[in-house]
Protein backbone atom coordinates (compact mmCIF):
# COMPACT_ATOMS: atom_id res chain seq x y z
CA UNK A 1 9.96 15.89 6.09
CA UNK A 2 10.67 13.78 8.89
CA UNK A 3 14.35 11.86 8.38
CA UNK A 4 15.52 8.38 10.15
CA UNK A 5 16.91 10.34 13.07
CA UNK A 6 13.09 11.17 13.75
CA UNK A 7 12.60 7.37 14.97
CA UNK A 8 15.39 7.06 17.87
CA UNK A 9 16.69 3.54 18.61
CA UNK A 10 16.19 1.12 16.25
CA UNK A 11 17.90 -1.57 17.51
CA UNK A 12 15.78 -4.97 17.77
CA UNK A 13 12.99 -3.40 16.41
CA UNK A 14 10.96 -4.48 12.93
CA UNK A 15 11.38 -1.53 10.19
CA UNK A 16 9.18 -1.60 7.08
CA UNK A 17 10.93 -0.02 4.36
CA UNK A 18 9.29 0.33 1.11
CA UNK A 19 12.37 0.06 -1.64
CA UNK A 20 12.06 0.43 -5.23
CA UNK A 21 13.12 -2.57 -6.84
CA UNK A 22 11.05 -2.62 -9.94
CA UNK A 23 13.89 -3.70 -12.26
CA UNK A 24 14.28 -5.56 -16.29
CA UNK A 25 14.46 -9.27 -15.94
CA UNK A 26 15.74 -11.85 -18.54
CA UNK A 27 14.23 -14.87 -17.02
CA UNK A 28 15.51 -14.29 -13.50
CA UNK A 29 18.68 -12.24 -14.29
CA UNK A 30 18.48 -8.41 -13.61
CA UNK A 31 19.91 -6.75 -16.61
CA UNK A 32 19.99 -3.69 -14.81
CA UNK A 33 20.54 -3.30 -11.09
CA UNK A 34 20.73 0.10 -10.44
CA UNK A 35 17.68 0.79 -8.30
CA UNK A 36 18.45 -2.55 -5.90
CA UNK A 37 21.96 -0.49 -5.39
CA UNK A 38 20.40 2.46 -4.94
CA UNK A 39 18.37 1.41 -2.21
CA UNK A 40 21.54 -0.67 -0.44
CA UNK A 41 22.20 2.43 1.63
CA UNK A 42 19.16 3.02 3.59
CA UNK A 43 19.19 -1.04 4.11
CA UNK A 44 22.64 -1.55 5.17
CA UNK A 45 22.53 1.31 7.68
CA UNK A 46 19.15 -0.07 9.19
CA UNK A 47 20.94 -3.61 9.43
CA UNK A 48 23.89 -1.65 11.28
CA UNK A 49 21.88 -0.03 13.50
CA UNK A 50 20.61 -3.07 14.44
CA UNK A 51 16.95 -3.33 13.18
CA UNK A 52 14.81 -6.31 12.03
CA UNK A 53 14.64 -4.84 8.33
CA UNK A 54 11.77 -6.23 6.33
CA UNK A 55 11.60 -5.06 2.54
CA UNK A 56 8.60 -4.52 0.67
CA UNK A 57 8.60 -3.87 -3.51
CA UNK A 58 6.64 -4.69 -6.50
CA UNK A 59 7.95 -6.00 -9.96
CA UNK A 60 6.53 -4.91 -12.88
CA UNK A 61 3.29 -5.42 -14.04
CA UNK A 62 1.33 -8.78 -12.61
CA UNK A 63 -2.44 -8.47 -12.97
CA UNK A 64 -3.31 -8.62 -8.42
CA UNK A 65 -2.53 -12.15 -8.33
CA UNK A 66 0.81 -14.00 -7.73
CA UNK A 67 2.73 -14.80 -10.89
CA UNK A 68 6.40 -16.62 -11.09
CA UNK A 69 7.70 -13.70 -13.70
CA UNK A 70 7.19 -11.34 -11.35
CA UNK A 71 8.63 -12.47 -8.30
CA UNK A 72 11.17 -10.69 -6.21
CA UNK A 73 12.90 -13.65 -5.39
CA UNK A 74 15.93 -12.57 -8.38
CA UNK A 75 16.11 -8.95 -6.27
CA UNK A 76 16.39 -10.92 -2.65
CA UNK A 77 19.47 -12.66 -4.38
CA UNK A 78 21.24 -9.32 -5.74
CA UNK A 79 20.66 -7.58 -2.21
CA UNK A 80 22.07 -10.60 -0.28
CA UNK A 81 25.29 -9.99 -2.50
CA UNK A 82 25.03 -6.42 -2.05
CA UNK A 83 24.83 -6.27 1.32
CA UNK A 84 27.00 -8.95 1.96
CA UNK A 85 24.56 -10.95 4.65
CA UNK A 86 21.86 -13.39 3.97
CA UNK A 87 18.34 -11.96 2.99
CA UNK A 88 15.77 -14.06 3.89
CA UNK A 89 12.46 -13.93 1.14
CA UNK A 90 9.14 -14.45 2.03
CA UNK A 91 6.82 -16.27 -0.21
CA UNK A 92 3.67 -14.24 0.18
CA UNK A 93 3.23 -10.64 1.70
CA UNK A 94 1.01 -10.67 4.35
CA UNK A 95 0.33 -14.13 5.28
CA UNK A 96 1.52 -16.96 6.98
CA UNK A 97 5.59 -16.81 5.77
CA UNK A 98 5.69 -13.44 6.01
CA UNK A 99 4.46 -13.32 9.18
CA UNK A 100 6.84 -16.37 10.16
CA UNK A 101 10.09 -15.08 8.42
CA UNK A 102 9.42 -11.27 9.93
CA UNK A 103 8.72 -13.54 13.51
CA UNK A 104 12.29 -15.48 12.85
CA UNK A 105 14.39 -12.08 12.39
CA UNK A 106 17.04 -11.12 14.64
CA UNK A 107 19.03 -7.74 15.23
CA UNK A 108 20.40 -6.71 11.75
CA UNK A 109 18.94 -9.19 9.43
CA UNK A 110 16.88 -8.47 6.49
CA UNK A 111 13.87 -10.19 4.82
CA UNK A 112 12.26 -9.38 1.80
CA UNK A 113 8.15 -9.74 1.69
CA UNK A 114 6.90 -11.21 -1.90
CA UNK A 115 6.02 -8.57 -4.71
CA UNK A 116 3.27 -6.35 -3.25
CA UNK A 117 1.16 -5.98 -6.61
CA UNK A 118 0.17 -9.90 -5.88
CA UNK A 119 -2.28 -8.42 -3.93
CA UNK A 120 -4.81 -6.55 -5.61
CA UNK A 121 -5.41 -3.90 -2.85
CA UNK A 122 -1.93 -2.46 -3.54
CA UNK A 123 -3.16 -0.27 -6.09
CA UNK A 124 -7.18 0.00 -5.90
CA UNK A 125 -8.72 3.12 -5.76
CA UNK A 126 -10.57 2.08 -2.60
CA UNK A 127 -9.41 3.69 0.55
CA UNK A 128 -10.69 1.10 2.85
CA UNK A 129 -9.30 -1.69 0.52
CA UNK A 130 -5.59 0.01 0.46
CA UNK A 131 -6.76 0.42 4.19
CA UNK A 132 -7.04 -3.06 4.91
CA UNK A 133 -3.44 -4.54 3.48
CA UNK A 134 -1.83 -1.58 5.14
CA UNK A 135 -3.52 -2.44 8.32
CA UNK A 136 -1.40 -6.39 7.33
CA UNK A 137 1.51 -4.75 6.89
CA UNK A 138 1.49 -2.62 9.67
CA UNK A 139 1.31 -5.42 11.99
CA UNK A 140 5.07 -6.69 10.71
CA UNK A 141 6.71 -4.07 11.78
CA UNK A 142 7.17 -1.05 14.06
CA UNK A 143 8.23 1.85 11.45
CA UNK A 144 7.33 2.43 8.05
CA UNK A 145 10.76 3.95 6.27
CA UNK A 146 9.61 5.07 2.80
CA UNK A 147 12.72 4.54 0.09
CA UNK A 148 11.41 3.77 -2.80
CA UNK A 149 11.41 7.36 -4.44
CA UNK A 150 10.41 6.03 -7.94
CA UNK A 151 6.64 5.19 -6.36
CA UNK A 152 5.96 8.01 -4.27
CA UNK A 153 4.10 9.48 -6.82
CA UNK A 154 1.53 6.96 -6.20
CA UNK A 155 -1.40 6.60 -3.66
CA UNK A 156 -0.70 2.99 -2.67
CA UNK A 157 -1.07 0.71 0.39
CA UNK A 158 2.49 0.30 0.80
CA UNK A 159 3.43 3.64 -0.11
CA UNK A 160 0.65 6.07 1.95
CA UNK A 161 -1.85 4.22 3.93
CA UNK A 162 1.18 2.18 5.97
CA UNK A 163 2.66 5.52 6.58
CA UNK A 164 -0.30 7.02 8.21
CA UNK A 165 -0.51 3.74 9.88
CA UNK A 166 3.45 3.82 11.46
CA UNK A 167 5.57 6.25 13.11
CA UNK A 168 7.09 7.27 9.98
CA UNK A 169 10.45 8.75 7.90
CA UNK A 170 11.86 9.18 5.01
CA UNK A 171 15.02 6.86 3.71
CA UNK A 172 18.12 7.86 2.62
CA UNK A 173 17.81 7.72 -0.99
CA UNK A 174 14.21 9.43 -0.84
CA UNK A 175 15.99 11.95 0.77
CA UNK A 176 18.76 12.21 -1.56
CA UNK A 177 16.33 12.85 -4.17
CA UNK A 178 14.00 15.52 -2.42
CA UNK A 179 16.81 17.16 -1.60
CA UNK A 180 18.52 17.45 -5.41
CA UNK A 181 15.04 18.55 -6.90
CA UNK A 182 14.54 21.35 -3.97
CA UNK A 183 17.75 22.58 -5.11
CA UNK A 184 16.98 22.99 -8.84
CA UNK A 185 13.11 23.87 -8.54
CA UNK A 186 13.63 26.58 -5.60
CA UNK A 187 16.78 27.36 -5.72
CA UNK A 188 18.89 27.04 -8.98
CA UNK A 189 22.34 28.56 -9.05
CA UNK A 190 22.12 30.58 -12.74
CA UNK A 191 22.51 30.15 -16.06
CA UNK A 192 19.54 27.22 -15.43
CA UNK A 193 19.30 24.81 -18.22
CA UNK A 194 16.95 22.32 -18.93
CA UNK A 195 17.71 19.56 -21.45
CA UNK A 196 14.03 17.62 -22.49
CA UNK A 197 14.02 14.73 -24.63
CA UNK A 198 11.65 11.75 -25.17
CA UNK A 199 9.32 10.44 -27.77
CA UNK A 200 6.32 12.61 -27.15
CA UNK A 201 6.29 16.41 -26.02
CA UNK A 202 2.74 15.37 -24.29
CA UNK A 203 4.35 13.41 -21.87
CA UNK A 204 6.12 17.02 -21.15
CA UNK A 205 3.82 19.36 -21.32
CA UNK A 206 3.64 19.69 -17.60
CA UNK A 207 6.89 20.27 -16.87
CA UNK A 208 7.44 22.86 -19.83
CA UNK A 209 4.25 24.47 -18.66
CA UNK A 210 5.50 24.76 -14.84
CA UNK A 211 9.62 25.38 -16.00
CA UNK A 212 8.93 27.76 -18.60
CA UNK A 213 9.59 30.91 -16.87
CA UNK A 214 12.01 29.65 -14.29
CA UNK A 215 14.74 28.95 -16.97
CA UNK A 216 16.82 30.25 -18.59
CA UNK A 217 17.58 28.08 -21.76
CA UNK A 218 15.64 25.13 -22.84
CA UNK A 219 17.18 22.70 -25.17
CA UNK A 220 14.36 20.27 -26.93
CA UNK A 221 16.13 17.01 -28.61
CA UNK A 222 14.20 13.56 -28.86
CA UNK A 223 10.86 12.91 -30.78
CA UNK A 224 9.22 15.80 -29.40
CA UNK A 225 11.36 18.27 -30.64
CA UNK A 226 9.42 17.38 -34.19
CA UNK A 227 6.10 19.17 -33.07
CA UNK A 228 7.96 22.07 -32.15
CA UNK A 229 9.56 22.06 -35.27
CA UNK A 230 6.98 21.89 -37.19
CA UNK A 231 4.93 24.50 -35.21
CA UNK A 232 7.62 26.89 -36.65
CA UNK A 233 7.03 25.54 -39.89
CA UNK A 234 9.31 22.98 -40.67
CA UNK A 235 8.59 19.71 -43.07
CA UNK A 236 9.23 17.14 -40.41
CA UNK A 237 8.55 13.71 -43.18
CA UNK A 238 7.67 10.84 -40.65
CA UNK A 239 9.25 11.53 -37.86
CA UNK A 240 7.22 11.71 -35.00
CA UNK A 241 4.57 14.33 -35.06
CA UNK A 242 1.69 15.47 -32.60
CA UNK A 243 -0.78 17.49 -34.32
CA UNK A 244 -2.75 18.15 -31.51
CA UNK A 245 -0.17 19.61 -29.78
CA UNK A 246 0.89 21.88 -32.11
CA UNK A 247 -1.45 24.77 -31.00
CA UNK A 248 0.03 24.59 -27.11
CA UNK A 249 3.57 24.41 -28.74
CA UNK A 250 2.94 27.64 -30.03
CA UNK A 251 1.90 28.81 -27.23
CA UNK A 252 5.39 27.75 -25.28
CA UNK A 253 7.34 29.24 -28.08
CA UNK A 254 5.56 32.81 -27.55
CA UNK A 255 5.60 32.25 -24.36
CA UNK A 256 9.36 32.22 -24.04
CA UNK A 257 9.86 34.60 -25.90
CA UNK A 258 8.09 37.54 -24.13
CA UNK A 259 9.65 36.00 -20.90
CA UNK A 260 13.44 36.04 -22.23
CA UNK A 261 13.52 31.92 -22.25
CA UNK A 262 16.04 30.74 -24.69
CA UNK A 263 14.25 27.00 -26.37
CA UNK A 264 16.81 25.81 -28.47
CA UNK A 265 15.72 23.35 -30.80
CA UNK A 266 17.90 20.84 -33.28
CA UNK A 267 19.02 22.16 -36.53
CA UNK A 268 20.05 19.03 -38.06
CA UNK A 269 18.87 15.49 -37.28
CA UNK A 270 19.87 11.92 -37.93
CA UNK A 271 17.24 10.22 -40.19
CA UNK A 272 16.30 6.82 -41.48
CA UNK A 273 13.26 4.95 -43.03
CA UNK A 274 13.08 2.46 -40.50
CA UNK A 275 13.98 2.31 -36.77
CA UNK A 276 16.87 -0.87 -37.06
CA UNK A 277 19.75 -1.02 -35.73
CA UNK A 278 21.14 -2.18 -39.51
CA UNK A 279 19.00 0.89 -40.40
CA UNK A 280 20.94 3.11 -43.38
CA UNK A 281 21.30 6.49 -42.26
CA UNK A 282 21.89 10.07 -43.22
CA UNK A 283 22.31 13.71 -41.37
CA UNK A 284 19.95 16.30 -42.91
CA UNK A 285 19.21 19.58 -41.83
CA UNK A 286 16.15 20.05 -40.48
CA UNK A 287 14.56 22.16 -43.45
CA UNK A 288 15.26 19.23 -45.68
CA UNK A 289 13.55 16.13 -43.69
CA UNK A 290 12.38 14.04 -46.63
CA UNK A 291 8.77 12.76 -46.76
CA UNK A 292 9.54 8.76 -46.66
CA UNK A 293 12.43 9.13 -43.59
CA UNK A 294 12.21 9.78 -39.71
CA UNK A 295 14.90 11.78 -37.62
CA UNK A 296 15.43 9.32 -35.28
CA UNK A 297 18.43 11.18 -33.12
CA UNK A 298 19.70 14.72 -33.45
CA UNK A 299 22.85 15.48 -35.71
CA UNK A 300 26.41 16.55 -34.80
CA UNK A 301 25.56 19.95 -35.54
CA UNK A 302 22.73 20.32 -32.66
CA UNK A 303 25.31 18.32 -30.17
CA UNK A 304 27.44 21.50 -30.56
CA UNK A 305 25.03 23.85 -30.60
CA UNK A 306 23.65 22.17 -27.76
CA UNK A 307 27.13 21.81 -25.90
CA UNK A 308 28.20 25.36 -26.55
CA UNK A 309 24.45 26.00 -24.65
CA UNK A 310 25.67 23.98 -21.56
CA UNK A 311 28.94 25.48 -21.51
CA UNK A 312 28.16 28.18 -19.12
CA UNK A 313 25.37 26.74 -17.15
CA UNK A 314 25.36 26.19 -13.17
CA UNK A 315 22.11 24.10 -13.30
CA UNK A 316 21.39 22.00 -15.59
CA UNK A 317 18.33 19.71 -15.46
CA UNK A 318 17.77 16.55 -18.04
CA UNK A 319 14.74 14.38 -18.76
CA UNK A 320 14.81 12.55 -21.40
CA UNK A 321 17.12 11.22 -24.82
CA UNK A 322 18.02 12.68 -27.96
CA UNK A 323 17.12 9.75 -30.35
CA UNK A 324 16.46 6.25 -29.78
CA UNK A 325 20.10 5.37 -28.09
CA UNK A 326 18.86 1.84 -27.65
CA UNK A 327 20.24 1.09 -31.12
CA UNK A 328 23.50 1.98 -31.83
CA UNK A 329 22.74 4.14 -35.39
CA UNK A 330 20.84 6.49 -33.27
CA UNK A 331 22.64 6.67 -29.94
CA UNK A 332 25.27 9.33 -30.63
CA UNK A 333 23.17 12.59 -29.80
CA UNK A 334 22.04 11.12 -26.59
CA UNK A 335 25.72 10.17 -25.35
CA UNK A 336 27.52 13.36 -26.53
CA UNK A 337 24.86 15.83 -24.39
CA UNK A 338 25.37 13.59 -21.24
CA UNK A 339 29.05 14.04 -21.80
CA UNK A 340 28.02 17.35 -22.19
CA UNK A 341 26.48 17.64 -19.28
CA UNK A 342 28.98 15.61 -17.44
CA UNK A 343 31.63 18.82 -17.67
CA UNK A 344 28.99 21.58 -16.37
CA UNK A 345 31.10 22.97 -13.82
CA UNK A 346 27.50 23.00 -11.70
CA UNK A 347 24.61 21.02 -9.90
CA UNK A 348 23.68 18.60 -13.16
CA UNK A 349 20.21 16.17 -12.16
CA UNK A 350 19.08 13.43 -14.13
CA UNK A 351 15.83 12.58 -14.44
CA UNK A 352 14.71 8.96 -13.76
CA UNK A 353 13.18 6.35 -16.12
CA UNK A 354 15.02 6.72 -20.29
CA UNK A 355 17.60 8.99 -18.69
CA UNK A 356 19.17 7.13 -15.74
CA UNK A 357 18.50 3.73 -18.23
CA UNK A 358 20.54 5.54 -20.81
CA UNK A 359 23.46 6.68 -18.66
CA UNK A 360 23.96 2.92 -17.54
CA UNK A 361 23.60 1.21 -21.37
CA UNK A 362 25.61 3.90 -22.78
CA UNK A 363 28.70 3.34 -19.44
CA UNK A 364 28.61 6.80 -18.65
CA UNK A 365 30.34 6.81 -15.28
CA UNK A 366 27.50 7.67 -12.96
CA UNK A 367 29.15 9.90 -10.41
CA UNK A 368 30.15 12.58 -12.92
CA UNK A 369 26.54 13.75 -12.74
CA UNK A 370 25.43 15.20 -9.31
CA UNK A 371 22.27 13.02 -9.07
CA UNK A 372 20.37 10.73 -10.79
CA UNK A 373 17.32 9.92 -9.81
CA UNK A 374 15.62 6.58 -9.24
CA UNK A 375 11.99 8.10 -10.35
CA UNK A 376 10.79 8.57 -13.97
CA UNK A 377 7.30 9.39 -13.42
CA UNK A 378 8.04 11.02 -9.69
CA UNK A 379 10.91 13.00 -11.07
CA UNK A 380 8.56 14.17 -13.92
CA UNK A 381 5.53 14.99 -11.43
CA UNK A 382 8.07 17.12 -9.19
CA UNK A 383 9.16 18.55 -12.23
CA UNK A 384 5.31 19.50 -12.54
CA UNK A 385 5.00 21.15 -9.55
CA UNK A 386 2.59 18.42 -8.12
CA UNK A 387 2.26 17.22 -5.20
CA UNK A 388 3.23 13.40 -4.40
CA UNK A 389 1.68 12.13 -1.79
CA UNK A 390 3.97 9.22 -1.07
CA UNK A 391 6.14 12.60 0.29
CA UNK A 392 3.28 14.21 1.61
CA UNK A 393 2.48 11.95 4.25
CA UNK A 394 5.91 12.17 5.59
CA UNK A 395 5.38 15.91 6.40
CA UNK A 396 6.10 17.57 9.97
């Protein structure tokens, strides 16, 4: 994969760098800024170096036409008080003022180009429309730097087609992250441990399917671990349940077994009849799940089970909570395995999206893992085994 070093002098020359800065919003106030820090790095060593940096995101959700919620103009403040030096923000993305503030850029400034998902061809299907805004963006700048790890997963104008368009690289934090999942998918130091949590063991199946028999242990906790509960036979009352998954399940758990995989699942859960945060709760074992309650975390008994399982691991790999830790009544099992995991003497990699988002809301200090990854659904797909072709196209 080619790396910044690939490009040669920068210096007075216009870099594209496609960031992730897809981050919550009150209003206009981030309420968490962890990808705009994570993508400081690449930026502040591009201003150093003395390029013409110009930024290019998206912000949630807007429907391919500009809307005020959406704007990136909240993220252009954070960065210009993270890296310390005015950031200029354009008001569209490839028109006239981002043309004129890219134009108006001088040796180590930075500008920020309006939320690309304004524009419809962002995301269409259609080559030549993608084709056509990349061929816009390409003429602001003279390299394409691709950053923003938690899109690569995606065939989009501002993630592929500019890069084919561009003598091309990889950022730092993409980098970063390639590097930390090569380590654990080819070449995990042993015992290798993978921690899955989450709401639905569909949105896993992949990864159990490609990690099964590269493992060693496999420790289930969240609302999935109910369908493999119950596809040993357990009562699971209304917790969350997918029926149609139950046959694959079964599957996995024979699966493991004839290859020597350890899946450890909860033995007692933390249940309630309604997810609150004033909700009343209980700690049952899992054999005795009653009919009107959910589990809505695991119990103190699977945290030790589950921490006496990470004890002696030298990779450990985690996607995904233990319970809904949004709300305090259900956030214990979630905080005790990242502790957990915090004291594996070992390469520990945390999977983007509900598991980065829970390290920060729970104040986990962040460096006591070895990575955490900016990418929910790219960490997942590499987790897969897929191919993302936001990393493809920056191939030797």
């Amino acid at each position: 994969m080619r790396t910044i070093e690939r490009l040669g002098d920068l210096r007075g020359r216009r870099v594209l760098v496609r960031s992730d800065l897809n981050v919550p919003l009150d209003g206009d106030t981030i309420t968490d800024d962890g990808r705009v820090r994570a993508s400081v790095p690449t930026l502040r060593e591009l201003a150093e170096a003395g390029a013409r940096v110009v930024v290019m995101a998206h912000l949630g959700r807007p429907k391919g036409a500009p809307e005020p919620a959406y704007s990136l103009a909240p993220v252009a403040r954070r960065l210009s008080e993270l890296l310390d030096i005015d950031v200029a923000m354009a008001t569209d993305t490839t028109g006239q003022s981002a043309r004129e503030i890219v134009a108006g850029l001088a040796a180590g400034q930075v500008a920020v180009l309006e939320n690309v998902r304004f524009d419809p061809r962002e995301t269409s299907k259609d080559d030549n429309e993608r084709g056509a805004m990349a061929d816009e963006l390409a003429t602001l700048g003279d390299y394409f730097i691709s950053d923003g790890f938690g899109v690569v997963h995606r065939k989009q104008a501002s993630v592929y087609d500019v890069a084919e368009r561009l003598p091309s690289a990889a950022g730092r934090l993409v980098e970063a992250e390639v590097d930390a999942f090569h380590e654990v998918l080819v070449t995990p130091q042993r015992p290798y441990t993978v921690v899955l949590g989450g709401s639905k063991v569909s949105d896993k199946l992949g990864v159990i399917d490609h990690l099964l028999e590269k493992v060693d242990r496999l420790l289930i906790g969240g609302g999935m671990a109910f369908t493999f509960l119950a596809a040993r036979g357990f009562e699971v009352g209304g917790s969350l349940l997918e029926r149609d998954q139950l046959d694959t399940v079964r599957g996995y758990l024979e699966r493991a077994a004839k290859s020597g995989v350890e899946i450890v699942l909860p033995v007692d859960v933390v249940v309630a009849a309604d997810v609150d945060e004033n909700a009343e709760t209980s700690v049952v074992d899992v054999s005795a799940i009653p009919n009107d309650q959910k589990g809505l975390d695991i119990g103190p008994a699977t945290v030790d089970l589950f921490r006496g399982k990470l004890a002696d691991a030298a990779t450990v790999v985690w996607n995904g909570p233990m319970g809904v830790f949004e709300l305090t009544p259900f956030s214990s099992g979630t905080r005790e395995v990242a502790v957990a995991i915090t004291k594996v003497d070992g390469t520990t990699v945390v999977g983007g999206g509900d598991s980065a988002a829970a390290v920060r809301a729970l104040g986990l200090e962040e460096s006591a893992f070895t990575h955490i990854s900016t990418g929910g659904g790219a960490s997942l797909e590499l987790l897969e085994g897929k191919t993302l072709p936001g990393l493809a196209v920056l191939e030797e």
